[in-house]
PDB file of N, CA and C in Angstrom:
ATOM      1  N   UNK A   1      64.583 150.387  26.871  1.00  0.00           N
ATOM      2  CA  UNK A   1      64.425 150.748  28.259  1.00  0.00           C
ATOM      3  C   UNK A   1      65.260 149.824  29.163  1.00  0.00           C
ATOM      4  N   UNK A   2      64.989 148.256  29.252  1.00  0.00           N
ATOM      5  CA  UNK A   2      66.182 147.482  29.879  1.00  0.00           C
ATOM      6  C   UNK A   2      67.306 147.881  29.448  1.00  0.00           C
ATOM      7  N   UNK A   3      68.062 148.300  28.395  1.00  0.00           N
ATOM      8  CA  UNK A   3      69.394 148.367  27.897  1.00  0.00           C
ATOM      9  C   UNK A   3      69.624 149.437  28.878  1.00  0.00           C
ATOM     10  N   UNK A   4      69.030 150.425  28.724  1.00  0.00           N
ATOM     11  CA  UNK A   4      69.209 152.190  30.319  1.00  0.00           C
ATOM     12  C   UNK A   4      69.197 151.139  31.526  1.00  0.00           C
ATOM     13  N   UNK A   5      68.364 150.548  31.578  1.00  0.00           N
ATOM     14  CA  UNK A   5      68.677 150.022  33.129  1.00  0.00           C
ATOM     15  C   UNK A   5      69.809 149.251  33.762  1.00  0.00           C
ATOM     16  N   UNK A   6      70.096 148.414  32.596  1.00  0.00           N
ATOM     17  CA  UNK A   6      71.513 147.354  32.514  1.00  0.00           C
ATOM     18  C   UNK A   6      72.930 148.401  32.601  1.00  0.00           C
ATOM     19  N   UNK A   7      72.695 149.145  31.664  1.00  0.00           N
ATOM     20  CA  UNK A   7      73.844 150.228  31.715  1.00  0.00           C
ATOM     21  C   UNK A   7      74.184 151.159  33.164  1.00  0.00           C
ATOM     22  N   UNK A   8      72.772 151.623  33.998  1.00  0.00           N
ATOM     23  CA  UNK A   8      72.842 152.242  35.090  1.00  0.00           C
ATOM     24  C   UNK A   8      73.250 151.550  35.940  1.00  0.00           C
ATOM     25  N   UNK A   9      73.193 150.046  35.963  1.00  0.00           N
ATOM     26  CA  UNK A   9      73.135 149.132  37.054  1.00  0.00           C
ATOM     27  C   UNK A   9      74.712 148.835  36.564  1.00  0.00           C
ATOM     28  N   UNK A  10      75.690 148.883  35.355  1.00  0.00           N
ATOM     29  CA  UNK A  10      76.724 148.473  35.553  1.00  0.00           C
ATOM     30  C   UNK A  10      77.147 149.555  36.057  1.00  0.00           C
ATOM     31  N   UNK A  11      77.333 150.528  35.481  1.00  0.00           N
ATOM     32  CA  UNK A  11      78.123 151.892  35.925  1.00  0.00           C
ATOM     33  C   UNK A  11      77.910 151.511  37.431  1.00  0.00           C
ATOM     34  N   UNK A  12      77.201 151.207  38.153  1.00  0.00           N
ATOM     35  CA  UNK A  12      76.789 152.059  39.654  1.00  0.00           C
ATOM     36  C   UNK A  12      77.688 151.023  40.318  1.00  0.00           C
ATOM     37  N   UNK A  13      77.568 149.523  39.923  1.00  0.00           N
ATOM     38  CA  UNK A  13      78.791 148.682  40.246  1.00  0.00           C
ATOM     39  C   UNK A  13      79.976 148.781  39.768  1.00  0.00           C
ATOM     40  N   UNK A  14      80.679 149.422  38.701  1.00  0.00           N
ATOM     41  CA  UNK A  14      81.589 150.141  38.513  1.00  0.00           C
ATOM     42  C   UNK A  14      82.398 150.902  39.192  1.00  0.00           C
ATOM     43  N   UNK A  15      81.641 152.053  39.586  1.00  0.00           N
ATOM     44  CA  UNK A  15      81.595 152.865  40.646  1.00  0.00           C
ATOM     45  C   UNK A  15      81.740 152.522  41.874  1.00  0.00           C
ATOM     46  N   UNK A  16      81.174 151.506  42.365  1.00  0.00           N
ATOM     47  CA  UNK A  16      81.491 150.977  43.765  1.00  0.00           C
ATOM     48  C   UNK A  16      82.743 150.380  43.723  1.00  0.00           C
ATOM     49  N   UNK A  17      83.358 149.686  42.827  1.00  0.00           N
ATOM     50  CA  UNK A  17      84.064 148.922  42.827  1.00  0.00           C
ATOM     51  C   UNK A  17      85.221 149.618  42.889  1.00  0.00           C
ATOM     52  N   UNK A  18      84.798 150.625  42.040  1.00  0.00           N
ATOM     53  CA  UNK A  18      86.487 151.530  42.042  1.00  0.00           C
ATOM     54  C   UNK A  18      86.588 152.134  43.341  1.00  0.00           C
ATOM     55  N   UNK A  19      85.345 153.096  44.280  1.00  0.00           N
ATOM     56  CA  UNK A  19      85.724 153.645  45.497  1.00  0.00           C
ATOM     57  C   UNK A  19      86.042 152.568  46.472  1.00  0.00           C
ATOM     58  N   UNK A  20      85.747 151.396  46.388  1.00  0.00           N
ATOM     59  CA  UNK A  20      86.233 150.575  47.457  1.00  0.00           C
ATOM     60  C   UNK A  20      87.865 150.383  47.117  1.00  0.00           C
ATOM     61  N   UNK A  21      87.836 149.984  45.912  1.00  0.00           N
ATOM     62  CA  UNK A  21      89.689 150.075  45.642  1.00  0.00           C
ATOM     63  C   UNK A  21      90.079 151.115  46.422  1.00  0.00           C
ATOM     64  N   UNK A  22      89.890 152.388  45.767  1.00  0.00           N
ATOM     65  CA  UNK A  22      89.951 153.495  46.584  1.00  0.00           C
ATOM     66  C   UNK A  22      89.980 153.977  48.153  1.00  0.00           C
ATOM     67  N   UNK A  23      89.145 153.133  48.572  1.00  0.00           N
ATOM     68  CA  UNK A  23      88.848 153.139  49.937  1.00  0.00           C
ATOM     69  C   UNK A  23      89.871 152.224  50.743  1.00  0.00           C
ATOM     70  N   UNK A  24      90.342 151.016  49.772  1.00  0.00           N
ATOM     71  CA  UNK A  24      91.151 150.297  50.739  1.00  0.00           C
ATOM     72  C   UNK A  24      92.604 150.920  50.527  1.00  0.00           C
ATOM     73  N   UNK A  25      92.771 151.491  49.311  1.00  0.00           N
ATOM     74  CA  UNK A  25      94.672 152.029  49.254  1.00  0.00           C
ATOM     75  C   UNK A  25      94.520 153.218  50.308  1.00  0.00           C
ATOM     76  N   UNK A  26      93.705 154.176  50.705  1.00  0.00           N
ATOM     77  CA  UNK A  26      93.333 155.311  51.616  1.00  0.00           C
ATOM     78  C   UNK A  26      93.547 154.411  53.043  1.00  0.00           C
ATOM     79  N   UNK A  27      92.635 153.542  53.201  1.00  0.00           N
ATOM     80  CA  UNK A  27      93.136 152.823  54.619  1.00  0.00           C
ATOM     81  C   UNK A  27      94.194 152.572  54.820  1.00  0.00           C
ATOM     82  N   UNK A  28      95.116 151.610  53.761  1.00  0.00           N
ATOM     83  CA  UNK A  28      96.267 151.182  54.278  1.00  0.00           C
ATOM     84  C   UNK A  28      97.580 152.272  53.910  1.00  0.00           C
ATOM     85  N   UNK A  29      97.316 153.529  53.896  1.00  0.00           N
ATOM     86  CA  UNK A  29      97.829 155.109  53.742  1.00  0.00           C
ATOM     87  C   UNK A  29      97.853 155.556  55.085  1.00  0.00           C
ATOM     88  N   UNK A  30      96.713 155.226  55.620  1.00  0.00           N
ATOM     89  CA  UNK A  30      96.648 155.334  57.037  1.00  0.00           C
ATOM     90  C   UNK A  30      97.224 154.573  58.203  1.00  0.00           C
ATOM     91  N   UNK A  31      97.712 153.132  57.800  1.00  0.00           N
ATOM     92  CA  UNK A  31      98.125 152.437  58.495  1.00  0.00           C
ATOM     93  C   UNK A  31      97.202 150.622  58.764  1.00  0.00           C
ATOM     94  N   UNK A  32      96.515 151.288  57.786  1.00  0.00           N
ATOM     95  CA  UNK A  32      94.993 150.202  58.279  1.00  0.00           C
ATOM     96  C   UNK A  32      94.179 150.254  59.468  1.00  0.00           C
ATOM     97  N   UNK A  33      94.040 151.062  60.228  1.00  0.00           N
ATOM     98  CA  UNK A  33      93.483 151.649  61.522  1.00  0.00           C
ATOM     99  C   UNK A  33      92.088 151.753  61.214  1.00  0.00           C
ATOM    100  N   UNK A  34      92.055 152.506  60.444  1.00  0.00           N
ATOM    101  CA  UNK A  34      90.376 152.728  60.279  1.00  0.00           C
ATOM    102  C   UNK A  34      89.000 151.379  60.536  1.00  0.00           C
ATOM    103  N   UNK A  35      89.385 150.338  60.016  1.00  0.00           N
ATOM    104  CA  UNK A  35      88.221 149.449  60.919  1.00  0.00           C
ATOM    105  C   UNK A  35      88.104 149.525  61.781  1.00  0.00           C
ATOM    106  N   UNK A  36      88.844 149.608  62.826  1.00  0.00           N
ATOM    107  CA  UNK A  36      88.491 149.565  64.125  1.00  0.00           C
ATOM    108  C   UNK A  36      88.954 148.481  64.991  1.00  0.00           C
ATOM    109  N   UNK A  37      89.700 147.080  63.952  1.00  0.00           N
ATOM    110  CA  UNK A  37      89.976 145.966  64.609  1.00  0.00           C
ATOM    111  C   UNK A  37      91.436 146.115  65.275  1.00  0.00           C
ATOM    112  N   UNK A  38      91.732 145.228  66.505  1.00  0.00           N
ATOM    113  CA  UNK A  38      92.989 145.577  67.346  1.00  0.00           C
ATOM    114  C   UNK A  38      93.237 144.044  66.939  1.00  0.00           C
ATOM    115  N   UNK A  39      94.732 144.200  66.792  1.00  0.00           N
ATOM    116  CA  UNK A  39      95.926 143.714  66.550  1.00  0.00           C
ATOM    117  C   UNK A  39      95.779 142.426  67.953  1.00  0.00           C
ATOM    118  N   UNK A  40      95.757 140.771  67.094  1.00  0.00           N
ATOM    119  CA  UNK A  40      95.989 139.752  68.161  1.00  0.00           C
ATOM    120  C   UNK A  40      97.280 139.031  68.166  1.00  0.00           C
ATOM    121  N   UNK A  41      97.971 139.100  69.181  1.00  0.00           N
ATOM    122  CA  UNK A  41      99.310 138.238  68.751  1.00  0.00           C
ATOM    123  C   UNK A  41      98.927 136.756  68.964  1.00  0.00           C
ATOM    124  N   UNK A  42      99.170 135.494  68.006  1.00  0.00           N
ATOM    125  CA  UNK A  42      98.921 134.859  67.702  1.00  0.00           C
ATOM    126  C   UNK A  42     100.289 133.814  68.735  1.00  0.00           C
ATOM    127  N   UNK A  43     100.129 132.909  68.598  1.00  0.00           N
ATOM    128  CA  UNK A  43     100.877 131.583  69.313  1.00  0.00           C
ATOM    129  C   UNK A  43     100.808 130.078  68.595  1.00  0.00           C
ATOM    130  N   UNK A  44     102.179 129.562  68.368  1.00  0.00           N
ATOM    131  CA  UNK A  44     102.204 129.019  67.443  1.00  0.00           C
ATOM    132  C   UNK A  44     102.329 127.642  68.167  1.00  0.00           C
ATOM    133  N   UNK A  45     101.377 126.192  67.583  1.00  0.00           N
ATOM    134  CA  UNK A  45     100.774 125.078  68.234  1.00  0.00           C
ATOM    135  C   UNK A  45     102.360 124.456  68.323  1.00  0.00           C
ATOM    136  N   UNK A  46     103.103 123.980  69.280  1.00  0.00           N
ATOM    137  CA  UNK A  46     104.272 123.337  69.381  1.00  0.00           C
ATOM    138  C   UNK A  46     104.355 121.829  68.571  1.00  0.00           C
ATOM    139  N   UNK A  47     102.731 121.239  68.318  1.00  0.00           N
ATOM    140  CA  UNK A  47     102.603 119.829  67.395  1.00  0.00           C
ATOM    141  C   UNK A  47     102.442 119.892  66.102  1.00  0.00           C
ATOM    142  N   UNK A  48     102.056 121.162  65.567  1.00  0.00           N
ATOM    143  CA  UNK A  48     101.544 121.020  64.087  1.00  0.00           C
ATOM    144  C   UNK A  48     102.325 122.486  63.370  1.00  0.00           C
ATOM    145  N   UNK A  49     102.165 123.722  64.426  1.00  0.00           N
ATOM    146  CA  UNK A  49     103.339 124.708  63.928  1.00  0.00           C
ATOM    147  C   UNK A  49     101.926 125.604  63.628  1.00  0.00           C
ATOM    148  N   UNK A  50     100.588 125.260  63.239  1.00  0.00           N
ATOM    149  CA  UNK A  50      99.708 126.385  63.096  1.00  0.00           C
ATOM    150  C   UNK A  50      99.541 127.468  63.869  1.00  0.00           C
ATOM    151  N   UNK A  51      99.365 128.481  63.705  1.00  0.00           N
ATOM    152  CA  UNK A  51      99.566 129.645  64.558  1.00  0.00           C
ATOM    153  C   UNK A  51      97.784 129.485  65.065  1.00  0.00           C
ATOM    154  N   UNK A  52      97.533 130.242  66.339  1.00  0.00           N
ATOM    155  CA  UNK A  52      96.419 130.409  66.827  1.00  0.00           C
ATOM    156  C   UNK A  52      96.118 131.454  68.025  1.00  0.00           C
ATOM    157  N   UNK A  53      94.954 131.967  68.250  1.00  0.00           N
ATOM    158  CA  UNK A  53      94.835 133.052  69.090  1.00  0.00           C
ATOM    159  C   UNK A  53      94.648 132.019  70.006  1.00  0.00           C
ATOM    160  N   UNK A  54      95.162 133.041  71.373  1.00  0.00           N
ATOM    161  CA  UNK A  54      95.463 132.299  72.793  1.00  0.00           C
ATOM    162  C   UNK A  54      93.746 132.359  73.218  1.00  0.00           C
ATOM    163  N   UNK A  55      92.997 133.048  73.019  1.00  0.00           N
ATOM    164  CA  UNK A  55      91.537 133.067  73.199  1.00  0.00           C
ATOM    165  C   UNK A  55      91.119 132.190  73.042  1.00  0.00           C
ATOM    166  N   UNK A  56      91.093 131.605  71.479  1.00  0.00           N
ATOM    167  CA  UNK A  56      90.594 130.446  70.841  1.00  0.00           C
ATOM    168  C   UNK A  56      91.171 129.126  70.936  1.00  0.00           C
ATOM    169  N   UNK A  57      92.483 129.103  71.603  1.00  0.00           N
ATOM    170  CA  UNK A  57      93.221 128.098  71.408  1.00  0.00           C
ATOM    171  C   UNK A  57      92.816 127.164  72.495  1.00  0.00           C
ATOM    172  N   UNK A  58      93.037 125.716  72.441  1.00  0.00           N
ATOM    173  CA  UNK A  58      93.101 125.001  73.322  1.00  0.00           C
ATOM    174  C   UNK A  58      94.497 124.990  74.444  1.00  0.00           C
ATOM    175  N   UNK A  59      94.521 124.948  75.645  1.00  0.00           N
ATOM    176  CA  UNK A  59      95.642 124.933  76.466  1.00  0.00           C
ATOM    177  C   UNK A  59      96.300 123.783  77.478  1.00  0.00           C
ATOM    178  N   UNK A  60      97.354 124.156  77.383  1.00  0.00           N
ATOM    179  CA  UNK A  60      97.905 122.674  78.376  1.00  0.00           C
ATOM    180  C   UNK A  60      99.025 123.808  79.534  1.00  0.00           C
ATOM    181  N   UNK A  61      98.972 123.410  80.552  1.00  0.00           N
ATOM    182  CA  UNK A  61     100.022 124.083  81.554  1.00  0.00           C
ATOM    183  C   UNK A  61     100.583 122.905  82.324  1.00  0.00           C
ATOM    184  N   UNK A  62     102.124 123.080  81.645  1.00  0.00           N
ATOM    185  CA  UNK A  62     103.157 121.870  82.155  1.00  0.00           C
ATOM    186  C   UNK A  62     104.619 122.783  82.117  1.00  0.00           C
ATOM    187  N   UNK A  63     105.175 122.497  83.926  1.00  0.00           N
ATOM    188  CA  UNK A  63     106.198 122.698  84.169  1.00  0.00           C
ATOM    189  C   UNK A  63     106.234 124.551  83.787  1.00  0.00           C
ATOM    190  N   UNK A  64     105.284 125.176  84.134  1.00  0.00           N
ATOM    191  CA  UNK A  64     104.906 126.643  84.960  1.00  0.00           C
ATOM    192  C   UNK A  64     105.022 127.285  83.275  1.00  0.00           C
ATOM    193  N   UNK A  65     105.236 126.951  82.462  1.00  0.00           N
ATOM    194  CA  UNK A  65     104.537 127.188  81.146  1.00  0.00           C
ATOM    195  C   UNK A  65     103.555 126.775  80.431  1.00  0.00           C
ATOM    196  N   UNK A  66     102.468 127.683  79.768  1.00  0.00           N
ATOM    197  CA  UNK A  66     100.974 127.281  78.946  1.00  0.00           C
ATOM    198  C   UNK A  66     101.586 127.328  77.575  1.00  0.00           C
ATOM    199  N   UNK A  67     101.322 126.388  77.066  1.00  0.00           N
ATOM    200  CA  UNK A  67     101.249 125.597  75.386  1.00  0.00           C
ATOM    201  C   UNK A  67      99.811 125.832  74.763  1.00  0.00           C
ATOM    202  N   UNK A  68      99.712 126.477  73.590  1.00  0.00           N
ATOM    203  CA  UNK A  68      98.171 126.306  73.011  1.00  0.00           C
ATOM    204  C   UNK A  68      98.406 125.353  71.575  1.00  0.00           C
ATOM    205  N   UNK A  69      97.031 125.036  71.562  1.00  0.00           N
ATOM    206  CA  UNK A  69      96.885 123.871  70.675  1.00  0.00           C
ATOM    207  C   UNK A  69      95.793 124.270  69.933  1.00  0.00           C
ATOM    208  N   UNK A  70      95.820 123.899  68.266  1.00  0.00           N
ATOM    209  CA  UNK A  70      94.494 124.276  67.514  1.00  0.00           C
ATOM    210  C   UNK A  70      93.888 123.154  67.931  1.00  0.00           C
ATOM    211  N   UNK A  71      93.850 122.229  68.205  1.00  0.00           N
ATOM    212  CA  UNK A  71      92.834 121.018  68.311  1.00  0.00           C
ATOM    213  C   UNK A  71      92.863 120.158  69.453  1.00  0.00           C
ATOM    214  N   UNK A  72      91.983 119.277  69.896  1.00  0.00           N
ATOM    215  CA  UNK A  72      92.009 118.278  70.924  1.00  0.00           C
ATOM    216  C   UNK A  72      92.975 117.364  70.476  1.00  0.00           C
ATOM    217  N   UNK A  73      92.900 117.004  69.069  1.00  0.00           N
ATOM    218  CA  UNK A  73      94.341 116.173  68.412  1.00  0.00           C
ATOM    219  C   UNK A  73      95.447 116.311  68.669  1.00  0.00           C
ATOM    220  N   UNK A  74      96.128 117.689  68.626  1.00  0.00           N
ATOM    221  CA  UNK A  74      97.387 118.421  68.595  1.00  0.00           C
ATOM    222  C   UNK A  74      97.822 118.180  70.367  1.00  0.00           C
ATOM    223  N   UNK A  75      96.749 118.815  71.351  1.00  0.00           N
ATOM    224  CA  UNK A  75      96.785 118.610  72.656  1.00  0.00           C
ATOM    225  C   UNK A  75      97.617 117.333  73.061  1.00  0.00           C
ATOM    226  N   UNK A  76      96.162 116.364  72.337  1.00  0.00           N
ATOM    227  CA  UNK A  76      96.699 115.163  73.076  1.00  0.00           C
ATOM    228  C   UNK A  76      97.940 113.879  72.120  1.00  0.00           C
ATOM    229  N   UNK A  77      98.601 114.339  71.242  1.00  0.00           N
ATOM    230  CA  UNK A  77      99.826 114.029  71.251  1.00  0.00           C
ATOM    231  C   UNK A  77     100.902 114.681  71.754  1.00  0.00           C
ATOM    232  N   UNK A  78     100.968 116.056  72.346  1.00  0.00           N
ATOM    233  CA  UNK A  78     101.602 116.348  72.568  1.00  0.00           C
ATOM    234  C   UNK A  78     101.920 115.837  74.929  1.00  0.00           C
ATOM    235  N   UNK A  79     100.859 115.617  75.445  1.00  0.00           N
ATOM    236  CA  UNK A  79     100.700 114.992  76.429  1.00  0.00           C
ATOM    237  C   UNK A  79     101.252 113.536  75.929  1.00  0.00           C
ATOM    238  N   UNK A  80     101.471 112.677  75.349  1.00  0.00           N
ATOM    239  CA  UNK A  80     101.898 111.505  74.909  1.00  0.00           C
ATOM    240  C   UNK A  80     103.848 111.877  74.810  1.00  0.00           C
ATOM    241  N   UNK A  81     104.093 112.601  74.268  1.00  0.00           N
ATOM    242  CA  UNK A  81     105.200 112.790  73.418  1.00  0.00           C
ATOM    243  C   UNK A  81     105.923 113.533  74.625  1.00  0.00           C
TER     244      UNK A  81
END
């Protein structure tokens, strides 16, 4: 009786596993659209080169241009430098 249950329980993860494969080559067929998530253009830290969303990023405005920074670190060498 466990051996039927072990067996149902792999197949059914089997099965999932393959329609999600499935599911993700179908999305990106589509373009990758289907989540629902929108596209962030990213900005790259002028001290360390890590890229970061302008949302999340830390900012400095010098000489009528904004600089973002992943960190308070990155910020403040670059105010030094």
């Amino acid at each position: 009786m466990i051996k039927i249950l072990l067996v149902g329980i792999l197949v059914l993860m089997i099965a999932r596993a393959f329609w999600r494969v499935v599911d993700g080559i179908l999305d990106g067929a589509r373009g990758g659209q289907e989540r629902g998530g929108t596209a962030v253009k990213l900005v790259r830290d002028p001290v360390c080169g890590t890229y970061v969303a302008p949302t999340a990023a830390l900012s400095l405005s010098a000489g009528g241009t904004t600089h973002y920074f992943c960190s308070e670190e990155c910020r403040a060498k670059y105010r030094v430098a």
